[in-house]
Protein backbone atom coordinates (compact mmCIF):
# COMPACT_ATOMS: atom_id res chain seq x y z
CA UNK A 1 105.00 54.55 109.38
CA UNK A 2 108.08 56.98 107.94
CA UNK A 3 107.74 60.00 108.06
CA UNK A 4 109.39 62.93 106.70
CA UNK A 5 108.68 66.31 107.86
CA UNK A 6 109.99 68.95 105.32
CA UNK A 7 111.00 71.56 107.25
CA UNK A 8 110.67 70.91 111.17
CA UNK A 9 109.81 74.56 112.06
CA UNK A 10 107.29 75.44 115.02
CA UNK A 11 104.65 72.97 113.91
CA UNK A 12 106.46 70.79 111.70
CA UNK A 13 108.63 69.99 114.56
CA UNK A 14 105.63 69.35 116.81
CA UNK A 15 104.04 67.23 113.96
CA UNK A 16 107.02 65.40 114.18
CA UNK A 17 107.48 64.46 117.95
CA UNK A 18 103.64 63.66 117.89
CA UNK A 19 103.95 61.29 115.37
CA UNK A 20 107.65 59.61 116.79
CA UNK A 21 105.46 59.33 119.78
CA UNK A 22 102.80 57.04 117.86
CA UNK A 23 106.26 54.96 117.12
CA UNK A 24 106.83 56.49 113.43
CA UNK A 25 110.42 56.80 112.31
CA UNK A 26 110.39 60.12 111.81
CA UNK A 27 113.18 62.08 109.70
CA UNK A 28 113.15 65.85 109.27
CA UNK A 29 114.63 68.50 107.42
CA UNK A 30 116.48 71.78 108.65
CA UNK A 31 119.13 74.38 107.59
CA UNK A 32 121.56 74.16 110.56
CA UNK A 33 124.04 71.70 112.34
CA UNK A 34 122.63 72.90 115.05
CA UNK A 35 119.14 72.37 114.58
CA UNK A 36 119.79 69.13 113.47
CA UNK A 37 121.28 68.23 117.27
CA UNK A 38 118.28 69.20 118.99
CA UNK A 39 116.26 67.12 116.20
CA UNK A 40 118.61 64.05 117.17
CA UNK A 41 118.17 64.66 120.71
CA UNK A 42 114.56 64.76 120.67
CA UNK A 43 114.65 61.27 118.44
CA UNK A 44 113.97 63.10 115.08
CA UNK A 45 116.60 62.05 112.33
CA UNK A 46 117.73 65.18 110.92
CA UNK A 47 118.91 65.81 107.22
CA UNK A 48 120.42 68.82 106.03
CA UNK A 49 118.55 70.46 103.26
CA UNK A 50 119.92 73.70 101.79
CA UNK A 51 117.43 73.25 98.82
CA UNK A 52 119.55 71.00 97.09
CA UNK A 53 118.46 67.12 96.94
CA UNK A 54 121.03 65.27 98.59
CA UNK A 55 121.23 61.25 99.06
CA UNK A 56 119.54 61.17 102.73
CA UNK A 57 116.42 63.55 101.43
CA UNK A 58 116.16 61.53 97.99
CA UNK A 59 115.74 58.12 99.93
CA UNK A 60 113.96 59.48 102.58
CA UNK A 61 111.19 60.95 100.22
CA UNK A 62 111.29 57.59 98.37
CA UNK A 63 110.50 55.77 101.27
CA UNK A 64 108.59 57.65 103.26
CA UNK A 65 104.84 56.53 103.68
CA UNK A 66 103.48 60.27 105.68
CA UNK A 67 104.69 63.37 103.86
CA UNK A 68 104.49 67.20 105.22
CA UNK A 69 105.69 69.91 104.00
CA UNK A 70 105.94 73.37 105.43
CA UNK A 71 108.71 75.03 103.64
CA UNK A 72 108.12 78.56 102.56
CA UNK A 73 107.81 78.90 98.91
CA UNK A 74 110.69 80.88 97.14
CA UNK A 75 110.45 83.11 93.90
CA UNK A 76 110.68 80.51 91.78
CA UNK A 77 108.77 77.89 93.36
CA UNK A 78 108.62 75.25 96.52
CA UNK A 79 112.07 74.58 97.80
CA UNK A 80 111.28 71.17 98.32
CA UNK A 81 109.38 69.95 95.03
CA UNK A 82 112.23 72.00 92.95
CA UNK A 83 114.65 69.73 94.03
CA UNK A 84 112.59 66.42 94.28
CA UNK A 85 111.01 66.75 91.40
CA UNK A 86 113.01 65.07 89.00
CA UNK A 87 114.40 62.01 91.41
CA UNK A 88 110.58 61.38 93.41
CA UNK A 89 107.05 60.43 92.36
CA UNK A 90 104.84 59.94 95.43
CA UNK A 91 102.99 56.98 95.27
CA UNK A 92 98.95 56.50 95.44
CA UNK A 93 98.85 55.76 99.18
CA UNK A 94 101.38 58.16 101.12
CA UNK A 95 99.84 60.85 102.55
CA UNK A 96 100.80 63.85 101.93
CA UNK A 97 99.99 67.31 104.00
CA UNK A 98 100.92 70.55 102.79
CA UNK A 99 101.01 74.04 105.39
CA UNK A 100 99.87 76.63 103.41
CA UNK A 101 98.23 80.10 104.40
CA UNK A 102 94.53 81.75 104.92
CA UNK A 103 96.48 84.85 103.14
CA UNK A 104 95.56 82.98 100.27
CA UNK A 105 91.70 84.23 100.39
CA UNK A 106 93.01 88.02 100.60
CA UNK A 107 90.28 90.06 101.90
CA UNK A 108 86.82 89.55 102.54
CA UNK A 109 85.90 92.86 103.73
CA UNK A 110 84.81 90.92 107.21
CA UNK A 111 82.86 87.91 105.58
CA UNK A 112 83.32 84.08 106.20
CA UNK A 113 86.37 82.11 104.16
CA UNK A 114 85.37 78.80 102.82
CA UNK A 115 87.55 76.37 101.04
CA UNK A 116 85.95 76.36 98.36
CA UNK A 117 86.30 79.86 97.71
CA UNK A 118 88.80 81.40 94.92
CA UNK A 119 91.69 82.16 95.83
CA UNK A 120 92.50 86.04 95.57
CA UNK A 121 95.45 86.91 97.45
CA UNK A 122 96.94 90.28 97.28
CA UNK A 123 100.24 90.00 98.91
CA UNK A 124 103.32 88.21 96.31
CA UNK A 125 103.77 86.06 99.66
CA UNK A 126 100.19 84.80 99.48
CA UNK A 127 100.28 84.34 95.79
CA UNK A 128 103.37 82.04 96.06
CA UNK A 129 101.46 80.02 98.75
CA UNK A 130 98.65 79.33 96.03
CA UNK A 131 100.30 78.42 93.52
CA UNK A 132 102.90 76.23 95.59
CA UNK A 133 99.46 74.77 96.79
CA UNK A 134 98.24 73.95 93.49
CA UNK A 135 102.01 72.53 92.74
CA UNK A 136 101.15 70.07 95.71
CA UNK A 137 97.74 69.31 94.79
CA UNK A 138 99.09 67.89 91.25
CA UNK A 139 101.25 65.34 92.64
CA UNK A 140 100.19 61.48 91.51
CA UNK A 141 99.21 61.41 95.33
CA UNK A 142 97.64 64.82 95.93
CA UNK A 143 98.87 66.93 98.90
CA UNK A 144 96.29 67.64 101.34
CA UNK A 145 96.13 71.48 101.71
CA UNK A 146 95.87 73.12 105.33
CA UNK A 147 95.53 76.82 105.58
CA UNK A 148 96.74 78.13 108.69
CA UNK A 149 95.84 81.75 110.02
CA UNK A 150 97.95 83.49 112.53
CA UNK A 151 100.00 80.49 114.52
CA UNK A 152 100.45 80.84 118.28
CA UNK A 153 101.17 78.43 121.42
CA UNK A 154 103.99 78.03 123.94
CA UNK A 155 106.53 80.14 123.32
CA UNK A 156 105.47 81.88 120.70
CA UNK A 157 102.28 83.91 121.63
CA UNK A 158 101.04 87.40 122.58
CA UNK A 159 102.51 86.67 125.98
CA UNK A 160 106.14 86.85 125.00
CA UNK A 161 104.98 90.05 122.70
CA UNK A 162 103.63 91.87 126.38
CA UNK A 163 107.13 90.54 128.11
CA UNK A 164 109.34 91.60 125.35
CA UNK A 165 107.30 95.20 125.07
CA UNK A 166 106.20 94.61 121.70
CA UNK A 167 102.80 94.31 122.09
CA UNK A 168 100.59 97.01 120.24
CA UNK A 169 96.92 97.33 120.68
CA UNK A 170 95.62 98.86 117.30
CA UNK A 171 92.50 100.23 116.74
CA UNK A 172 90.85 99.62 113.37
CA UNK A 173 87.01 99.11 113.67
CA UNK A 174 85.61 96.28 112.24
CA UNK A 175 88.93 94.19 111.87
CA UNK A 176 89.25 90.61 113.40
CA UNK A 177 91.85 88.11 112.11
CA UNK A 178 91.91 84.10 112.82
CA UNK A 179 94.51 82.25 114.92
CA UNK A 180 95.53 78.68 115.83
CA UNK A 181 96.67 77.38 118.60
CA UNK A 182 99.75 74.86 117.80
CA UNK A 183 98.44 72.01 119.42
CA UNK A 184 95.60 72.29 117.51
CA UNK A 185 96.93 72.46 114.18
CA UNK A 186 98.56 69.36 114.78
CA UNK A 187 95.66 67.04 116.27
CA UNK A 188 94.32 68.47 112.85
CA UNK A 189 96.81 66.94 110.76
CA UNK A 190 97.21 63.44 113.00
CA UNK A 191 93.14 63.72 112.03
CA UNK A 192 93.70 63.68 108.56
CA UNK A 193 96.43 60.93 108.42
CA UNK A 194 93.81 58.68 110.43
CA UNK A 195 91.36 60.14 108.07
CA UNK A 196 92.59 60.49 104.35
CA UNK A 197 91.22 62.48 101.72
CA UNK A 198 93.93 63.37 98.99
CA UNK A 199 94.06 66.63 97.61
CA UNK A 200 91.31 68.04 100.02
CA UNK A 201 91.93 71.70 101.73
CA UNK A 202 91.01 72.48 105.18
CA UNK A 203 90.82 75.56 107.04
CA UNK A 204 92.77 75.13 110.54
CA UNK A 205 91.62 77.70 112.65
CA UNK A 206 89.82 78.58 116.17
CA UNK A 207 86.20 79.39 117.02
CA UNK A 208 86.79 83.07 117.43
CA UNK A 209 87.80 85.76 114.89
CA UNK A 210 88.75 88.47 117.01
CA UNK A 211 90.34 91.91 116.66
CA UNK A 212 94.18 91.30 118.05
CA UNK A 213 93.85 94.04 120.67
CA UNK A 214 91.64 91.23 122.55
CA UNK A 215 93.63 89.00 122.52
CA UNK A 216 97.04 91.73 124.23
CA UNK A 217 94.09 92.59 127.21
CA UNK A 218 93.87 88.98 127.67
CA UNK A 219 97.48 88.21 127.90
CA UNK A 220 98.26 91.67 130.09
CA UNK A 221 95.44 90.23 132.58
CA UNK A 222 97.22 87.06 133.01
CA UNK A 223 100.52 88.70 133.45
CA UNK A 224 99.10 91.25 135.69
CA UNK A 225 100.02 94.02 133.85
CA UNK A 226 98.23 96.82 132.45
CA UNK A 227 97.49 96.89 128.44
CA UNK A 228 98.93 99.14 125.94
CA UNK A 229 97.19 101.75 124.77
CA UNK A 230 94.81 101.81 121.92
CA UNK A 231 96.77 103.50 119.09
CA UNK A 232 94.53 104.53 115.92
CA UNK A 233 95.60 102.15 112.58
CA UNK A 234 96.13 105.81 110.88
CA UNK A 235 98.54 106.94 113.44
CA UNK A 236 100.48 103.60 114.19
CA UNK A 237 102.79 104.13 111.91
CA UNK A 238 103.06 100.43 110.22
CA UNK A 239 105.27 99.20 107.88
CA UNK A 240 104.39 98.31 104.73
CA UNK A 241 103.86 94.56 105.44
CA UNK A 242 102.22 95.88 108.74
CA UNK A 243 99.73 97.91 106.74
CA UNK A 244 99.24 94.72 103.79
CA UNK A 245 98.55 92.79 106.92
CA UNK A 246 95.81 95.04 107.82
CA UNK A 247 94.51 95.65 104.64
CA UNK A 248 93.05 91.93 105.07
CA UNK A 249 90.05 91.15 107.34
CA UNK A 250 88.18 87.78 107.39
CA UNK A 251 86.65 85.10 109.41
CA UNK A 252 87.61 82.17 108.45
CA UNK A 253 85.64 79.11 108.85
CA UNK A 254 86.56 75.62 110.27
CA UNK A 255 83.38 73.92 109.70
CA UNK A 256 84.70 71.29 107.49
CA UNK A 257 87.58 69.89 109.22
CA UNK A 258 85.59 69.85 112.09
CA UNK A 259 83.31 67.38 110.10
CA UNK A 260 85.32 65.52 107.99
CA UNK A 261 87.81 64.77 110.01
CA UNK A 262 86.24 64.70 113.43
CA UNK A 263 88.58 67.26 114.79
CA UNK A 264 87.71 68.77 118.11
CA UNK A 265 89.66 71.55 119.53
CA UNK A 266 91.35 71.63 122.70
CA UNK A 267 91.88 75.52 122.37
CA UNK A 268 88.78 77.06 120.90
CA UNK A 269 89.39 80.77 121.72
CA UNK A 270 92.50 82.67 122.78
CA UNK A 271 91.30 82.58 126.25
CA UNK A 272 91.77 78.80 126.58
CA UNK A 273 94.94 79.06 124.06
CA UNK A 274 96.68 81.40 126.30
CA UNK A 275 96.05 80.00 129.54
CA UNK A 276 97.89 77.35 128.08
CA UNK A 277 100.50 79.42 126.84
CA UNK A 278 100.87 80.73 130.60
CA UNK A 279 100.90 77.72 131.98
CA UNK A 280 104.27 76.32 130.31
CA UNK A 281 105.24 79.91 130.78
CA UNK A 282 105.20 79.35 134.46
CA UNK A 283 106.94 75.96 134.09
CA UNK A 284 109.81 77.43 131.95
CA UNK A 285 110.67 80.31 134.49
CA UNK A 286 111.24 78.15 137.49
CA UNK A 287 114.00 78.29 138.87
């Protein structure tokens, strides 16, 4: 297998060691020198992309048989397919996985996102996502689509937030969101290669829809500290992405992955997810 990982962010560059692991030569891109050492050192053959095709991303696209791409689309389109799009054709065979966003079903007043629901997303952000996804989806080999919900795991969860003293509990009745624990994402998307099915869309996402303020209890109670207080959504004072961000509440559904491509979850719920999260914690601070 080659495989090319366009742009090796928090899950691309776990996609990426997972599948170097499985003996893939793996290439990915990033923006830095920098972050292209600490892809070298972790046997990931960085390429410099600046969203200009340059000889190392042109051949490696050309010859790569496992494509994904998690790049954030710009104004004007996927930074990736903009410049690929006149020197690369995928061919019928290489897979080809594409990160996108739930934000892409809007709001759903509380109700259950399927796949094969309509898109209606109401932030510009979301509304790049579907039409980059569509972009993907018309390729000679069709991306597979994977909508991820709120991303957490080591590192990067509501553990740092409670550390750092950014956690907020917020009180809004009736409003859960989705999440994803890393790991899982990824034995999602090793699921797919195994199990192929070009140009279908999948929901990534836990068992548990849950109101966030759940899931800052559960990370004060492994900390041992004591929660935030409950702050009421009209007195928060939010931004305006914070209050967009609000504005949307669904449960999104994972039934399909779960039985097309035989994924099982390690993490189902946050409780699980962070304990995880706490345990690497604990490995990271020792001395």
């Amino acid at each position: 297998m080659r495989v090319l990982v366009l742009g090796c962010g928090y899950v691309g560059t776990a996609f990426a060691l997972t599948m170097a692991e499985q003996g893939a030569l793996v290439q990915g891109t990033c923006r830095s020198t920098t972050s292209a050492e600490e892809l070298r050192k972790s046997g990931i053959t960085p390429i410099l992309f600046d969203g200009t095709a340059n000889a190392d991303l042109i051949e490696a696209a050309q010859t790569a048989t496992h494509i994904l791409a998690s790049i954030p689309p710009a104004p004007d389109g996927d930074p990736a397919l903009l410049a690929l799009s006149s020197v690369w054709e995928p061919e019928a065979g290489v897979w080809i996985g594409y990160l996108s966003t739930t934000g892409v079903y809007g709001d759903r007043a509380g109700g259950w996102a399927f796949e094969d629901d309509a898109p209606t997303p109401l932030s510009i952000e979301a509304k790049r996502r579907a039409e980059a996804e569509a972009a993907w989806r018309a390729l000679p080999s069709p991306a597979h689509v994977f909508r991820l919900p709120g991303i957490y795991g080591p590192g990067r969860s509501a553990l740092e937030q409670v550390l750092s003293g950014t956690a907020r509990r917020i009180d809004k009745p009736g409003q859960v969101f989705s999440r994803a624990h890393r790991t899982d994402i990824v034995t999602a998307l090793t699921a797919s290669v195994a199990n192929p099915s070009p140009g279908r869309i999948y929901n990534i996402c836990d068992d548990h829809p849950c109101a966030s303020g759940e899931v800052i209890v559960e990370a004060c109670r492994l900390l041992g500290k004591e929660p935030p207080p409950l702050v009421p959504f009209e007195a928060a004072g939010l931004s305006e992405m914070g209050k967009r961000f609000y504005s949307e509440c669904k449960r999104v559904s994972n039934a399909r992955a779960k039985k097309e491509l035989g994924w099982k979850l390690a993490f189902p719920t946050y409780v699980e997810g962070l304990a995880d999260c706490y345990a690497d914690l604990k490995v990271r601070q020792r001395p």
